[in-house]
C-alpha atoms as a PDB file:
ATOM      1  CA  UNK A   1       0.180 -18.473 -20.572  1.00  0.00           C
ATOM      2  CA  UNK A   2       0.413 -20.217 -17.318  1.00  0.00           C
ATOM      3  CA  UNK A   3       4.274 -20.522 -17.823  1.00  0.00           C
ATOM      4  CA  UNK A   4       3.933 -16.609 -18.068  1.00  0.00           C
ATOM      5  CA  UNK A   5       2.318 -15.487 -15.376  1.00  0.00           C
ATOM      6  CA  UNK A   6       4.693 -17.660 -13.204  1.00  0.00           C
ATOM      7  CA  UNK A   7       7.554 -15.467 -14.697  1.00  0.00           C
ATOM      8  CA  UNK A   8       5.803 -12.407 -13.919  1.00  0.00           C
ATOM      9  CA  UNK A   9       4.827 -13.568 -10.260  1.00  0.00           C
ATOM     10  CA  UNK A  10       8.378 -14.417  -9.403  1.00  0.00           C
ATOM     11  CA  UNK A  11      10.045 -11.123 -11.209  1.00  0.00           C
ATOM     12  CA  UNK A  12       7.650  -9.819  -9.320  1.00  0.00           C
ATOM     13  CA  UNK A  13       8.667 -11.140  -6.372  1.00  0.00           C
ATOM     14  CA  UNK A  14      12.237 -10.327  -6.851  1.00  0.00           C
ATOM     15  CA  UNK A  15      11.438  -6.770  -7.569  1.00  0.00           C
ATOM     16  CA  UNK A  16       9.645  -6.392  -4.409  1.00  0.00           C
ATOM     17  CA  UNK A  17      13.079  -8.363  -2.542  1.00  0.00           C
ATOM     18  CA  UNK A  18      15.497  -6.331  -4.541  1.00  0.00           C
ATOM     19  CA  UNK A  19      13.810  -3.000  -3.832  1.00  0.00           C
ATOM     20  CA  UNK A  20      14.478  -3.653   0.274  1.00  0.00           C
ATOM     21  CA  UNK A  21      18.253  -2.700  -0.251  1.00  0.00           C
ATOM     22  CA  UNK A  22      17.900  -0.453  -3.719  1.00  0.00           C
ATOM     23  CA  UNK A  23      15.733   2.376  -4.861  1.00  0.00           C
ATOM     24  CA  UNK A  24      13.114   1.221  -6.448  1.00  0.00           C
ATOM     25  CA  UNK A  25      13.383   3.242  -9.742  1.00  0.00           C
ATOM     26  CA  UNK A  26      17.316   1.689  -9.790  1.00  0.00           C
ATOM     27  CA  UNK A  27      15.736  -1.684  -9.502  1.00  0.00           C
ATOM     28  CA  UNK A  28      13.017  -1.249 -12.455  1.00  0.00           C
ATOM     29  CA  UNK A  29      15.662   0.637 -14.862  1.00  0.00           C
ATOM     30  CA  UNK A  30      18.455  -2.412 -14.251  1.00  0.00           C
ATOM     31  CA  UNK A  31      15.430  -4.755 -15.050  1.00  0.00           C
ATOM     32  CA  UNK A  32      14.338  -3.200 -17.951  1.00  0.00           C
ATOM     33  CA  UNK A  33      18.095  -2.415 -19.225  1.00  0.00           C
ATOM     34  CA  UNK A  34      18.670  -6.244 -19.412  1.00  0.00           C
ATOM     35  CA  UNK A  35      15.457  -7.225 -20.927  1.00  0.00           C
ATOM     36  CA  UNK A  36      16.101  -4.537 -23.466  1.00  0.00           C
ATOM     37  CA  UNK A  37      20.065  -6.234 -24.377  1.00  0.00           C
ATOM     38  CA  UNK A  38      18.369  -9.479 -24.551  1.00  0.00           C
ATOM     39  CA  UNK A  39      15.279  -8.661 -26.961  1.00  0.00           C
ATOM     40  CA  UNK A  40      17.921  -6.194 -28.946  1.00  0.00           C
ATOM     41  CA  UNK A  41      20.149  -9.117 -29.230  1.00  0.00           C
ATOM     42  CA  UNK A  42      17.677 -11.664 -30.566  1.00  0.00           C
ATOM     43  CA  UNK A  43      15.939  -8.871 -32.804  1.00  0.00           C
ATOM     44  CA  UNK A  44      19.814  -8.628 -34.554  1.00  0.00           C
ATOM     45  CA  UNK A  45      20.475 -11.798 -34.494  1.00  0.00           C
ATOM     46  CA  UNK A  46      17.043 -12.458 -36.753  1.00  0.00           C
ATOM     47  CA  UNK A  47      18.393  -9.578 -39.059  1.00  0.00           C
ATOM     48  CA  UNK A  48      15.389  -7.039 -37.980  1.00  0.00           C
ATOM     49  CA  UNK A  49      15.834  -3.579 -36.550  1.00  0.00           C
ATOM     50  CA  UNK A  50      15.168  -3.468 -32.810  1.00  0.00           C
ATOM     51  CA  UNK A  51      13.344  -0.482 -33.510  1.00  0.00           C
ATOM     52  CA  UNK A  52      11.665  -0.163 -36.754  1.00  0.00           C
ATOM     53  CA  UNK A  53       9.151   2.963 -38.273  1.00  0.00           C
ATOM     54  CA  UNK A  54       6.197   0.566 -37.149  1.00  0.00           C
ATOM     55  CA  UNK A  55       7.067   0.745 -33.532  1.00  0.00           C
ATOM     56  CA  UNK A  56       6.817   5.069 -33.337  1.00  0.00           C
ATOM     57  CA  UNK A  57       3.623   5.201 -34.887  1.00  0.00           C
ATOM     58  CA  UNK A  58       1.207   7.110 -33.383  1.00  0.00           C
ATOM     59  CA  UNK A  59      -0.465   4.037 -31.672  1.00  0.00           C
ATOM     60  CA  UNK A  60       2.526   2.798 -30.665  1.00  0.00           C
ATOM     61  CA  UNK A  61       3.395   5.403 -28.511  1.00  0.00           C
ATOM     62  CA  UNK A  62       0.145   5.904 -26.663  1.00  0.00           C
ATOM     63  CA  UNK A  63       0.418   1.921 -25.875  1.00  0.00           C
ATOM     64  CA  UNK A  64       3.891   3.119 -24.402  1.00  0.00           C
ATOM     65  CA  UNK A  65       2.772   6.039 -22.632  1.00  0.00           C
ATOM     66  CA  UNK A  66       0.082   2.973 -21.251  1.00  0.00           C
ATOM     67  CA  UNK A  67       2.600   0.635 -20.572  1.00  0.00           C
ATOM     68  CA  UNK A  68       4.629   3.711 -18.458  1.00  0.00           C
ATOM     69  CA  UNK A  69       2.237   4.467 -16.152  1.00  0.00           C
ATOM     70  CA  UNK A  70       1.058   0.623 -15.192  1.00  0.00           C
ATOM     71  CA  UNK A  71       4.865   0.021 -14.918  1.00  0.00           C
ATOM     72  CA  UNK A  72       5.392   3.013 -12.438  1.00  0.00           C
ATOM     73  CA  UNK A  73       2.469   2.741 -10.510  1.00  0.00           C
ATOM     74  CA  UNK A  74       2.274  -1.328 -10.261  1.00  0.00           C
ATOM     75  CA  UNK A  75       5.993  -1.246  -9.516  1.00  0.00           C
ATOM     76  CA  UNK A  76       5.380   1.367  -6.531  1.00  0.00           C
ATOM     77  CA  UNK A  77       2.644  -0.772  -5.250  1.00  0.00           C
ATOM     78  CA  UNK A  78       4.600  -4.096  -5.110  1.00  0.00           C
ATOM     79  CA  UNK A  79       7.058  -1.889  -2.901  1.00  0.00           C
ATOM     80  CA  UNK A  80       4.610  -0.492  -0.854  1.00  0.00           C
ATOM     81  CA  UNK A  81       1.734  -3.120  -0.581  1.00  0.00           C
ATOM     82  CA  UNK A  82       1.616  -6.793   0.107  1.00  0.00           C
ATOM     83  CA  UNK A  83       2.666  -8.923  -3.319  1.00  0.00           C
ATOM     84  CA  UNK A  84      -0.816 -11.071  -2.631  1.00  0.00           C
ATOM     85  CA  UNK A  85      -2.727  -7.766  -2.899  1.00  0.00           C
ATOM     86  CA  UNK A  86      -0.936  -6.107  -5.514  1.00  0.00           C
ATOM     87  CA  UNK A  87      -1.331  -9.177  -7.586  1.00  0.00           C
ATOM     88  CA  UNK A  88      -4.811  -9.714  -6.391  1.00  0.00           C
ATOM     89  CA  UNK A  89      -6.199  -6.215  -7.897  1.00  0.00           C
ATOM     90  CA  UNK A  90      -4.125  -6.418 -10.916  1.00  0.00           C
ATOM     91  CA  UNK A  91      -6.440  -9.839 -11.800  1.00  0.00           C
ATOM     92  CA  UNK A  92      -8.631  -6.942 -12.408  1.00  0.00           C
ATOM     93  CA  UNK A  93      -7.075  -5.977 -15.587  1.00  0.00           C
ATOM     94  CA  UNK A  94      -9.068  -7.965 -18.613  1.00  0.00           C
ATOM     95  CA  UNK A  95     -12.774  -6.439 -16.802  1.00  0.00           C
ATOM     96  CA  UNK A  96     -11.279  -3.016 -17.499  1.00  0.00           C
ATOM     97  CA  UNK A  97     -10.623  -3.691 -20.994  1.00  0.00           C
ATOM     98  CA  UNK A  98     -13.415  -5.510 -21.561  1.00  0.00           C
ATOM     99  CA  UNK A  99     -15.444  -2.170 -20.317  1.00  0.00           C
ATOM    100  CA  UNK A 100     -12.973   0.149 -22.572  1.00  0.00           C
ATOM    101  CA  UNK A 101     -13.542  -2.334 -25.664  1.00  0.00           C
ATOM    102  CA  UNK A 102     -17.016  -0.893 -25.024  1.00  0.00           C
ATOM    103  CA  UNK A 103     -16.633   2.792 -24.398  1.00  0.00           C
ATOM    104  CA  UNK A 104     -13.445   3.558 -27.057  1.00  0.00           C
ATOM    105  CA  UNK A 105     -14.214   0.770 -29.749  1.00  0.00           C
ATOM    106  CA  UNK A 106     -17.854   0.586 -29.513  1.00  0.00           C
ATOM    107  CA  UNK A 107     -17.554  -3.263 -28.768  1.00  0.00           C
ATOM    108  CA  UNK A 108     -20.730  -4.697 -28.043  1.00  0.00           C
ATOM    109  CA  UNK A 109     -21.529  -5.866 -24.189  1.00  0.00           C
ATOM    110  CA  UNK A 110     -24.651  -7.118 -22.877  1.00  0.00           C
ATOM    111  CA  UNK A 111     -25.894  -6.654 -19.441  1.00  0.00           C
ATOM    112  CA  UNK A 112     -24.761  -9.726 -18.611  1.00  0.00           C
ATOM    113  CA  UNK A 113     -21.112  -8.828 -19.078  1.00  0.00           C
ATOM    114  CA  UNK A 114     -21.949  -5.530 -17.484  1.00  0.00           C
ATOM    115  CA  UNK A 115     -22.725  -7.134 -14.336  1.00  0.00           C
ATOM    116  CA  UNK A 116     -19.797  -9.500 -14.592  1.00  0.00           C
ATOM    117  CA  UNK A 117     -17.479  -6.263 -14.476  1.00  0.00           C
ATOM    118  CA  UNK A 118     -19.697  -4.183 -11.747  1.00  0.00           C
ATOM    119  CA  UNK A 119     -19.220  -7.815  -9.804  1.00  0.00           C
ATOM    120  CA  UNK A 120     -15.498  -7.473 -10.348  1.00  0.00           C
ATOM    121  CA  UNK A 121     -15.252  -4.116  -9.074  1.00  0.00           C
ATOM    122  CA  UNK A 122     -16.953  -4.601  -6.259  1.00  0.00           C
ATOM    123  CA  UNK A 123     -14.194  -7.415  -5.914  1.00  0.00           C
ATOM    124  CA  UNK A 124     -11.467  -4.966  -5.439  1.00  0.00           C
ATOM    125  CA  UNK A 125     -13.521  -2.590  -3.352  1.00  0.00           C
ATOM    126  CA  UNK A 126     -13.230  -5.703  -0.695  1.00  0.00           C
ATOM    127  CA  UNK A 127      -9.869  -6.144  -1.306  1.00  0.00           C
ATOM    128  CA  UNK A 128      -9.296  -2.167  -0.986  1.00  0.00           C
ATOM    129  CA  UNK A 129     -12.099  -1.547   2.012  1.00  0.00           C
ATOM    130  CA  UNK A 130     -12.191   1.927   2.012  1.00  0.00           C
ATOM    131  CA  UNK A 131     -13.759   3.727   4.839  1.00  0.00           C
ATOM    132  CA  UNK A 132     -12.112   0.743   7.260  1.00  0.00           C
ATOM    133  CA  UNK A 133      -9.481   0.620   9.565  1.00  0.00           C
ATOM    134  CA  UNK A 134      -7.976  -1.344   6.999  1.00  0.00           C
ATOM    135  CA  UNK A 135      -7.869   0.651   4.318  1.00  0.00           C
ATOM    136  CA  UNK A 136      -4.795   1.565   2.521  1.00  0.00           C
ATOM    137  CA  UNK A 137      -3.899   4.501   0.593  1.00  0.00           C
ATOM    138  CA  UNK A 138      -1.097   2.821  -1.082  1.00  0.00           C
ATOM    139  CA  UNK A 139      -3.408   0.048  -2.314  1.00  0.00           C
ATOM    140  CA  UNK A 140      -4.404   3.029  -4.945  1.00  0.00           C
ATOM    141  CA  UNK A 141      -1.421   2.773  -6.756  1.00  0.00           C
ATOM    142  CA  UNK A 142      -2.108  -1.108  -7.520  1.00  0.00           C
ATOM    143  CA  UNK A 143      -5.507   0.246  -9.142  1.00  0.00           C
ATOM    144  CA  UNK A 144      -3.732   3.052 -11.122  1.00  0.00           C
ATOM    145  CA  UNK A 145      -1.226   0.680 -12.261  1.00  0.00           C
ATOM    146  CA  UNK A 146      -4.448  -1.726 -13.177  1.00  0.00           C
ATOM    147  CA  UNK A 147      -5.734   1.020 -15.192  1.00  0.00           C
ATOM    148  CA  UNK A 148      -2.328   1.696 -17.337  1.00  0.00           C
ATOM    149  CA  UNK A 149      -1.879  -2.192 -18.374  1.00  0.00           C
ATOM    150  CA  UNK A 150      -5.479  -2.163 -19.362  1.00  0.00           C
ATOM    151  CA  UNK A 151      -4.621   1.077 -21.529  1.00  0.00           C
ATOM    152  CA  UNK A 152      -1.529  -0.722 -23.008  1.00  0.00           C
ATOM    153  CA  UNK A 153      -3.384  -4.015 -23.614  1.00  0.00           C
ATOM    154  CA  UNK A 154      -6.448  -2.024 -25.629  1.00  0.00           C
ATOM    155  CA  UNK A 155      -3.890   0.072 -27.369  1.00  0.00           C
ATOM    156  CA  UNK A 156      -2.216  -3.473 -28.378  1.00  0.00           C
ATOM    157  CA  UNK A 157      -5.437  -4.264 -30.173  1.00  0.00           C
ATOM    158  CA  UNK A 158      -4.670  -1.489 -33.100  1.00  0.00           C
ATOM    159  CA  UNK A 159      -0.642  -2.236 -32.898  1.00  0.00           C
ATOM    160  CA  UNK A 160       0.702  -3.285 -36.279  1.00  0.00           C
ATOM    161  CA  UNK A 161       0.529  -6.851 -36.867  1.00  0.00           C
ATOM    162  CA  UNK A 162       4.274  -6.571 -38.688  1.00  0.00           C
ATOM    163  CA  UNK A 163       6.172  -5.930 -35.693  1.00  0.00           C
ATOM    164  CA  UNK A 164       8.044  -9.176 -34.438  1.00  0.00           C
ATOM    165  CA  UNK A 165       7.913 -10.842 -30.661  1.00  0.00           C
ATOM    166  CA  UNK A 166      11.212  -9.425 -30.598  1.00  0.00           C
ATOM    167  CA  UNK A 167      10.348  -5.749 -31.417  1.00  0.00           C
ATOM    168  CA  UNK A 168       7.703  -5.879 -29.109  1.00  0.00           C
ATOM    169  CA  UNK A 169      10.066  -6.917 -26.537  1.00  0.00           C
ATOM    170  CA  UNK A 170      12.181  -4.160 -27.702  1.00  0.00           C
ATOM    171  CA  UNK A 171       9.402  -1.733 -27.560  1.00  0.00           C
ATOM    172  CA  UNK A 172       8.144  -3.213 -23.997  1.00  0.00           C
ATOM    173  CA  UNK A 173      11.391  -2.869 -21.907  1.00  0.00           C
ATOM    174  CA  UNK A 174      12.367   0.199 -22.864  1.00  0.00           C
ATOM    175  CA  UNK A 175       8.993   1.848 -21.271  1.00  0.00           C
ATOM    176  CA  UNK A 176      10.118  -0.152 -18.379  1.00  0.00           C
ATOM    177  CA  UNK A 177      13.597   1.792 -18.218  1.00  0.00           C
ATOM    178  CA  UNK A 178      11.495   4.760 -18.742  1.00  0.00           C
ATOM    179  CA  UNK A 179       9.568   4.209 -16.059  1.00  0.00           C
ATOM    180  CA  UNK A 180      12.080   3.236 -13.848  1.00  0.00           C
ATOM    181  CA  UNK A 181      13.482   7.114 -14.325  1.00  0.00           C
ATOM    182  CA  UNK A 182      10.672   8.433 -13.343  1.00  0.00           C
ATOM    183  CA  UNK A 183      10.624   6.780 -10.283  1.00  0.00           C
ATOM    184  CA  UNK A 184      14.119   7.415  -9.504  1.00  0.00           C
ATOM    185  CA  UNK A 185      13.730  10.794 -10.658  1.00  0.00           C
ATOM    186  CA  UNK A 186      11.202  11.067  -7.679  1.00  0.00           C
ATOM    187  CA  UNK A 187      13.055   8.785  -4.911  1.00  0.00           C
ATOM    188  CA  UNK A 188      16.313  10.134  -5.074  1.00  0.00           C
ATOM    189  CA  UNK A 189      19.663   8.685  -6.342  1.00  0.00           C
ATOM    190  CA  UNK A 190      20.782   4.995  -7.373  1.00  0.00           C
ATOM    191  CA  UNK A 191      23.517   3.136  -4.743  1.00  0.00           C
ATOM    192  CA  UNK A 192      25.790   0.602  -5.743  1.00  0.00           C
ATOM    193  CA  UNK A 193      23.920  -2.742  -5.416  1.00  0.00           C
ATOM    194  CA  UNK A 194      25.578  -5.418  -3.552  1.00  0.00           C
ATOM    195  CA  UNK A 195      25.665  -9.256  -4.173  1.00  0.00           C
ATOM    196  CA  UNK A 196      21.901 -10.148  -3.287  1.00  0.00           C
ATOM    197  CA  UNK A 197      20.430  -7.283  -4.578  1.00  0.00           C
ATOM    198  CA  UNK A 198      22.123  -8.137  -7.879  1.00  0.00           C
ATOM    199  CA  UNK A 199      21.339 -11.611  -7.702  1.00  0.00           C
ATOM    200  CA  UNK A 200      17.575 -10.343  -7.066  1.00  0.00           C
ATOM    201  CA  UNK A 201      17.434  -7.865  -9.760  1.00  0.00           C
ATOM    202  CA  UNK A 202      18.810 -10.574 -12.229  1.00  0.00           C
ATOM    203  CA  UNK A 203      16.606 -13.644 -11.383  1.00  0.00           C
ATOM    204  CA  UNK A 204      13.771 -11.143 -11.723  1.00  0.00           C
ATOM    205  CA  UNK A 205      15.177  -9.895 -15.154  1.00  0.00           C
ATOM    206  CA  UNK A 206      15.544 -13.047 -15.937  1.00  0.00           C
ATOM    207  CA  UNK A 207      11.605 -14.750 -15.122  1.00  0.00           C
ATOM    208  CA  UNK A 208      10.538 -11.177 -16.486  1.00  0.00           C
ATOM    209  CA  UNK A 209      11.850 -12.017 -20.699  1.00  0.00           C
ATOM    210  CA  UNK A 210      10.327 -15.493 -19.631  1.00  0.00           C
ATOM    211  CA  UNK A 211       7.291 -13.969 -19.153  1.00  0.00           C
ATOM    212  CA  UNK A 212       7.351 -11.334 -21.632  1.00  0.00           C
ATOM    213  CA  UNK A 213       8.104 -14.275 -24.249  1.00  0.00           C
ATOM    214  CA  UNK A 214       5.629 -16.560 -23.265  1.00  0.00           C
ATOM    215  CA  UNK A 215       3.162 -13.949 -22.792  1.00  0.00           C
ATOM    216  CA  UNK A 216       3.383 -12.952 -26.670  1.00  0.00           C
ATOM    217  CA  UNK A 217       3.850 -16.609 -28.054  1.00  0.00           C
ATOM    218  CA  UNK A 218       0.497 -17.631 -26.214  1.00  0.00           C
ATOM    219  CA  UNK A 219      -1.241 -14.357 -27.944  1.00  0.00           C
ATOM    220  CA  UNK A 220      -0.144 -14.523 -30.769  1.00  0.00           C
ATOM    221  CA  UNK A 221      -0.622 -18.536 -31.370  1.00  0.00           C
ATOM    222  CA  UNK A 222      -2.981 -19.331 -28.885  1.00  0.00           C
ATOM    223  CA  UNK A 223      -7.005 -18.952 -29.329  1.00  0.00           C
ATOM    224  CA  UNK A 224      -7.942 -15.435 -26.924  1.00  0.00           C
ATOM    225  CA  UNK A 225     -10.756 -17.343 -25.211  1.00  0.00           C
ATOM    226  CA  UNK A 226      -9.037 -19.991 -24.338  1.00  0.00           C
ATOM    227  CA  UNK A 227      -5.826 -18.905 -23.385  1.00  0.00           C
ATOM    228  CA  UNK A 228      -6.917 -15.856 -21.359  1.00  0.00           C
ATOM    229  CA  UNK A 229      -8.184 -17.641 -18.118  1.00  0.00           C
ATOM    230  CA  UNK A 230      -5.193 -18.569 -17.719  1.00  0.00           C
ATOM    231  CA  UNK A 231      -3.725 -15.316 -16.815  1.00  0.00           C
ATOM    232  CA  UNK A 232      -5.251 -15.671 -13.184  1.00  0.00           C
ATOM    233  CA  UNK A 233      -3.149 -18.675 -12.359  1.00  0.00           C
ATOM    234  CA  UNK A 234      -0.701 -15.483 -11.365  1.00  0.00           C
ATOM    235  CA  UNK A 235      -2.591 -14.605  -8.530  1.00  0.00           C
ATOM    236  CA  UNK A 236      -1.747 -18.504  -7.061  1.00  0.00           C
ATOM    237  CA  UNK A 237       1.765 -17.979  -7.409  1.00  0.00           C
ATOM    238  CA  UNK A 238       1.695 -15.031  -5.883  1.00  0.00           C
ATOM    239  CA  UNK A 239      -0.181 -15.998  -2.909  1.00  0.00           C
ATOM    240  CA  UNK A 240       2.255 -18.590  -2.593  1.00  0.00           C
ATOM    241  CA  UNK A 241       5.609 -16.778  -3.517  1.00  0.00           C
ATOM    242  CA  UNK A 242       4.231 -14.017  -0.941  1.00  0.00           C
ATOM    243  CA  UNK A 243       3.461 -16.684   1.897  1.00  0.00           C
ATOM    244  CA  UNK A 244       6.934 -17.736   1.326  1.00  0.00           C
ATOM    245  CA  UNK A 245       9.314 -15.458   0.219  1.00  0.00           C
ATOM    246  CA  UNK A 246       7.314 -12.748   2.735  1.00  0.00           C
ATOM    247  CA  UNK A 247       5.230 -14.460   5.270  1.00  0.00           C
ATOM    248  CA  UNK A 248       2.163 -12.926   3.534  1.00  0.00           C
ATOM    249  CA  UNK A 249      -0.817 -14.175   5.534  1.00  0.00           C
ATOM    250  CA  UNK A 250      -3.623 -12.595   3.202  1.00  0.00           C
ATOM    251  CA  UNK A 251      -7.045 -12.394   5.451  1.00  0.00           C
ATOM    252  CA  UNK A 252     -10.484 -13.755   4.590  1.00  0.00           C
ATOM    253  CA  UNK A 253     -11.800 -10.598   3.054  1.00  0.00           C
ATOM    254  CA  UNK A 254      -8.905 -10.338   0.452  1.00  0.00           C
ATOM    255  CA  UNK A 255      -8.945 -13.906  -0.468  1.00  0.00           C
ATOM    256  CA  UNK A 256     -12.448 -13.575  -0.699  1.00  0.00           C
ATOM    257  CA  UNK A 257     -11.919 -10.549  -3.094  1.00  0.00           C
ATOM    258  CA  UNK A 258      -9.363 -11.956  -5.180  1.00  0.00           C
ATOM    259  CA  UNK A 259     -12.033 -14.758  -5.829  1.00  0.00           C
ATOM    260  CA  UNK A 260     -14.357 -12.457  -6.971  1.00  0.00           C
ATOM    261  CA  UNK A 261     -12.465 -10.524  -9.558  1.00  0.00           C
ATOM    262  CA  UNK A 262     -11.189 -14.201 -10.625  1.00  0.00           C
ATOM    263  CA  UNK A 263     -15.301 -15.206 -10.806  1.00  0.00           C
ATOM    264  CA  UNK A 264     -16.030 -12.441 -12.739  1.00  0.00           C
ATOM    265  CA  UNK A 265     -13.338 -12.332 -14.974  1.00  0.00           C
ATOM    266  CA  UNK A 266     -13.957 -15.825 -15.686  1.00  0.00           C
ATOM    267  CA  UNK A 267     -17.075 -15.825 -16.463  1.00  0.00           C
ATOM    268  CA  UNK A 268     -16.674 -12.094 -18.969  1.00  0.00           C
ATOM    269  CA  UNK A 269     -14.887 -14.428 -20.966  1.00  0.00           C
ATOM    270  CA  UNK A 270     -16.402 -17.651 -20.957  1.00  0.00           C
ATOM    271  CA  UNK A 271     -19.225 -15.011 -21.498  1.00  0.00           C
ATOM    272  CA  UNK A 272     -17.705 -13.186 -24.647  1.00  0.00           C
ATOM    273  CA  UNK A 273     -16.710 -16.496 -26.178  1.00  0.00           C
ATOM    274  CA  UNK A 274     -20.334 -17.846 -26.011  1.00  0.00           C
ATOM    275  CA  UNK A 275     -21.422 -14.574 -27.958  1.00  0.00           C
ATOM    276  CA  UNK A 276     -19.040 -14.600 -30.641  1.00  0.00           C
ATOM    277  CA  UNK A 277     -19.526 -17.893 -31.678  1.00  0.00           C
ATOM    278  CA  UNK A 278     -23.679 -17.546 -31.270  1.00  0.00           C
ATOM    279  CA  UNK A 279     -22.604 -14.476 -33.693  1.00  0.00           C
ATOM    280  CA  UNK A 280     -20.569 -16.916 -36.342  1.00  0.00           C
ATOM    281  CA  UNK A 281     -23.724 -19.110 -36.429  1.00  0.00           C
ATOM    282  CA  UNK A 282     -26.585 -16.383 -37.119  1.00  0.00           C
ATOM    283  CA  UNK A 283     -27.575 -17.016 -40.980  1.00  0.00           C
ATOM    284  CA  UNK A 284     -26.775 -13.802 -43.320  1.00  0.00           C
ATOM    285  CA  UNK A 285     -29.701 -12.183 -44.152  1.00  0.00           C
END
């Protein structure tokens, strides 16, 4: 997991670089048309179909539809918005699907979880601070992209358990070549990239099938509770790649934010594990 969200920070990072010289709609569909030739070429190589039945089912394509809008509307933020704040808000994702876990699937969550996520909110309001001279609009599109990968990741709860890591991968890049469209559809024409916007689209392409691999081996083999945490290490490499790669100097109020939703997040887990195993040891009646 950790190995993960360092792929994602730095494709990240190089999608925000590589978007200074390209549109960034050009930049997403190149990313997502070599993560889809790699996954496709592993998924042939293991003799299964990149994209079998299982993968158009009905809940297949509402986790895509998910995965389209927190790809457009993340990937517009880490153009428009600061990579340390982008990532900061996006830490925000598991407290939205532990609330929809509650409202669509009827999950049980005590007050105490409740709070966590009200906590967690309030996390990104800081980091957001509407009403302030520092408010920015474009920090909106961070949360809407928050809310999509939430979506995806609650529609991934009902996704057939026969699809492969490489279908998935399949399945995963080519909602990011969709979304890339759309945003190109919106921002104009592509250009002809030169030599460091290719070398930034690729090293980004690259981290991001890192990530998108390790990401699936860790929850597939990996036990939830324990692996999850880790997902916030991303918000450290950001802060650093952003520091460097940028000159990000995030203030007080945002670091202070980014703790928060970390806090919270942290403890909705530690939290959900504590419940489910005081659940395993309750005698039948």
């Amino acid at each position: 997991m950790t190995l993960s969200m360092a792929g994602f920070a730095i494709e990240d990072m190089g999608v925000k670089a590589a978007a200074r010289t390209l549109p960034l709609g050009e930049v997403v569909v190149l990313c997502g048309l070599i993560g889809l030739a790699f996954f496709v070429a592993v998924a042939a190589a293991r003799g299964e179909p990149p994209l079998p039945r299982a993968s158009l089912g009905r809940t297949m394509l509402l986790r895509s539809a998910f995965e389209v809008g927190g790809r457009v509307f993340y990937g517009l933020a880490l153009a428009l918005i600061p990579l340390s704040a982008a990532s900061a808000i996006l830490q925000a994702t598991p407290l939205v699907v532990v609330a929809g876990a509650a409202l669509v699937f009827g999950e049980p969550v005590g007050w105490r979880r409740w709070t966590a996520v009200a906590v967690g909110f309030v996390g990104v309001l800081m980091i957001l601070r509407p009403g302030s001279a520092g408010f920015d609009a474009m920090a909106l599109l961070a949360v809407a992209g928050t809310l999509g990968f939430a979506g995806r990741d609650l529609a991934t709860r009902a996704a057939p358990k026969i699809l492969s890591n490489a279908q998935l991968g399949v399945a995963g890049f080519a909602m990011l070549v969709i979304a890339g469209a759309i945003i190109l559809g919106f921002s104009g024409g592509a250009v002809w990239p030169d030599r460091s916007s290719t070398g930034f689209v690729v090293a980004a392409s690259a981290f991001g099938i890192l990530g998108y691999a390790a990401l699936t081996q860790a929850m597939r083999t990996g036990e939830i509770s324990v692996v999850t945490p880790f997902r916030y290490t991303r918000l450290v490499f950001a802060l650093v790649l952003g520091f460097v790669a940028f000159g990000e100097r995030p203030d007080a109020t945002m670091l202070l934010g980014g703790a928060v939703i970390v806090g919270s997040g942290i403890y909705t887990l530690v939290r959900s594990r504590t419940v489910a195993r005081a659940a395993l040891t309750v005698p039948p009646l």
